[in-house]
Protein backbone atom coordinates (compact mmCIF):
# COMPACT_ATOMS: atom_id res chain seq x y z
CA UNK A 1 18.36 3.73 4.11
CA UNK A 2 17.47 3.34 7.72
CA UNK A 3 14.16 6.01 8.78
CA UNK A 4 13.74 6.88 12.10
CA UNK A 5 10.01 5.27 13.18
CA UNK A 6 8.29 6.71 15.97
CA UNK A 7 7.39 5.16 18.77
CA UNK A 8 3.60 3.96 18.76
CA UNK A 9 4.34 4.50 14.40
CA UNK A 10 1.91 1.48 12.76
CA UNK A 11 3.69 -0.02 9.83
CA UNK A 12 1.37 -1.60 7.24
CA UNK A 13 2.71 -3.96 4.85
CA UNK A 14 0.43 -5.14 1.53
CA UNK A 15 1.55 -7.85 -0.60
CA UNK A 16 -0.32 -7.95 -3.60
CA UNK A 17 -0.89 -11.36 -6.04
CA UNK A 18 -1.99 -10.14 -9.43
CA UNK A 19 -4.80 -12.66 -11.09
CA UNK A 20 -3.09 -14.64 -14.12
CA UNK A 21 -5.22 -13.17 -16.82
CA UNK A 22 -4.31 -9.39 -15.63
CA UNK A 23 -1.79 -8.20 -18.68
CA UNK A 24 0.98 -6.12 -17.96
CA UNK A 25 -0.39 -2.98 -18.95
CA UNK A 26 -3.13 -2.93 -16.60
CA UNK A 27 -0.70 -3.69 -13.77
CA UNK A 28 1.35 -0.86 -14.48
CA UNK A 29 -1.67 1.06 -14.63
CA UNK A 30 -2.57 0.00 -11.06
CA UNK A 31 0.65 0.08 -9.92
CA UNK A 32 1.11 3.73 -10.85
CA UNK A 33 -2.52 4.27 -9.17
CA UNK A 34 -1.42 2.83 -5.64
CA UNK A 35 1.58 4.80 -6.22
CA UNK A 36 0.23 8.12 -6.50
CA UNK A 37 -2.69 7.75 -3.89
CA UNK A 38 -0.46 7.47 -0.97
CA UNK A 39 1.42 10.31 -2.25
CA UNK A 40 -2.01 12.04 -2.98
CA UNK A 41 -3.06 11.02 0.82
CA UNK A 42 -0.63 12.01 2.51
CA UNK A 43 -0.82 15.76 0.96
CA UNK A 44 -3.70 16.18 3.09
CA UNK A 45 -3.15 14.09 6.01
CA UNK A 46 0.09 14.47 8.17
CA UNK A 47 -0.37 11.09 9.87
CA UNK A 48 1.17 9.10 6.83
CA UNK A 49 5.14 9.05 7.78
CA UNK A 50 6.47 7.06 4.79
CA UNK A 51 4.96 5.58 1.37
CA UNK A 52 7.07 2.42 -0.77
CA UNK A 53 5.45 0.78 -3.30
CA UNK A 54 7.52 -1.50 -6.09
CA UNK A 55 7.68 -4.64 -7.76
CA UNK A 56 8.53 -7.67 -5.33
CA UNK A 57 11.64 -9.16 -5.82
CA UNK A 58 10.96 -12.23 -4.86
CA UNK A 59 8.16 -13.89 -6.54
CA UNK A 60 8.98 -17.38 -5.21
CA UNK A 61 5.22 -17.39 -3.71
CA UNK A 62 3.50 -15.44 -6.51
CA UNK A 63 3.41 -11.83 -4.54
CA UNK A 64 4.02 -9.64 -7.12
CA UNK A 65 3.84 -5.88 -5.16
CA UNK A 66 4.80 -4.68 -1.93
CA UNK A 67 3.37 -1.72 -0.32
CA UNK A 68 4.57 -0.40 2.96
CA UNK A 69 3.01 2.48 4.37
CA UNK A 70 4.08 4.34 8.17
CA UNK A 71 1.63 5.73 9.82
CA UNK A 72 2.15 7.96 12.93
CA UNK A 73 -0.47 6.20 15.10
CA UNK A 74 -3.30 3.67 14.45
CA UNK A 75 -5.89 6.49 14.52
CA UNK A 76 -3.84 7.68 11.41
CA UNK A 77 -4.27 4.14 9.16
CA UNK A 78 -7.93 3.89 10.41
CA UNK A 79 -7.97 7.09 9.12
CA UNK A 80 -6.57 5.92 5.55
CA UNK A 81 -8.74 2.94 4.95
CA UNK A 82 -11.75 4.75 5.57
CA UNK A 83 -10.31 7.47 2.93
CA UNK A 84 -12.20 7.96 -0.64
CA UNK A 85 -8.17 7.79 -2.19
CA UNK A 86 -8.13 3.95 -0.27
CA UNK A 87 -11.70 2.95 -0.91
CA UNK A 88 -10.94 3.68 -4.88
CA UNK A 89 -7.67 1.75 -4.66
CA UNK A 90 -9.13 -1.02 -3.37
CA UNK A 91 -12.22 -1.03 -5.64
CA UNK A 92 -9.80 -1.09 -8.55
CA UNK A 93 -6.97 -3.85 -6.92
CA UNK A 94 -10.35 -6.16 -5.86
CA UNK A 95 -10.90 -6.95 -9.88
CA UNK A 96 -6.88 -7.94 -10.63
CA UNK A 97 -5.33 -8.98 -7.30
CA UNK A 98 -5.52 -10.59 -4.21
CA UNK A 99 -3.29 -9.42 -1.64
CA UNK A 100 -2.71 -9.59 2.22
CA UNK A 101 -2.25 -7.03 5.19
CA UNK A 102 -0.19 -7.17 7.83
CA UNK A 103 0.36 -4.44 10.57
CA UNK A 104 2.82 -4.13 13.05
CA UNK A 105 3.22 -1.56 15.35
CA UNK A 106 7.02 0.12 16.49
């Protein structure tokens, strides 16, 4: 599926490592939470293009979930982080994960 990304669009990429002693069923749990928040988000905010989050499929490295978010500007991901729907995400993924960012703009 190729999405047309506007020009000046900031796409933000999270890979997320879940912590060994995390069972399945809390993963799934947060997975479906990270899920629905970007969907929740972007209800309300019209600067959040595009929202993908799934399993990796490679887990060569241990990153077990991608997120990839496109945002129309980086007003629009400030915007997101500093958002009560982010701040609870990453309350809850900063007790089962570690993850990195990375941020690229078109």
């Amino acid at each position: 599926m190729m999405i047309d990304i506007p020009d000046g669009a900031v796409i933000h990429t999270v890979l997320f490592s879940f912590y060994d002693d995390v069972d399945e069923c809390a993963r799934q749990s947060a997975v479906e939470m990270l899920r629905s928040a970007g969907h929740t988000y972007a209800a309300g905010d019209d600067g959040l293009l595009y929202w993908r989050v799934n399993e990796n499929l490679d887990l060569r490295k241990n990153w077990h979930l991608v997120e990839i978010g496109i945002f129309a500007d980086h007003e629009s991901l400030r915007r997101f982080v500093k958002s009560e729907i982010h701040q609870a995400v990453a309350e809850r993924f900063r007790t089962i994960s570690n993850w990195a960012v990375g941020d690229l703009m078109s």
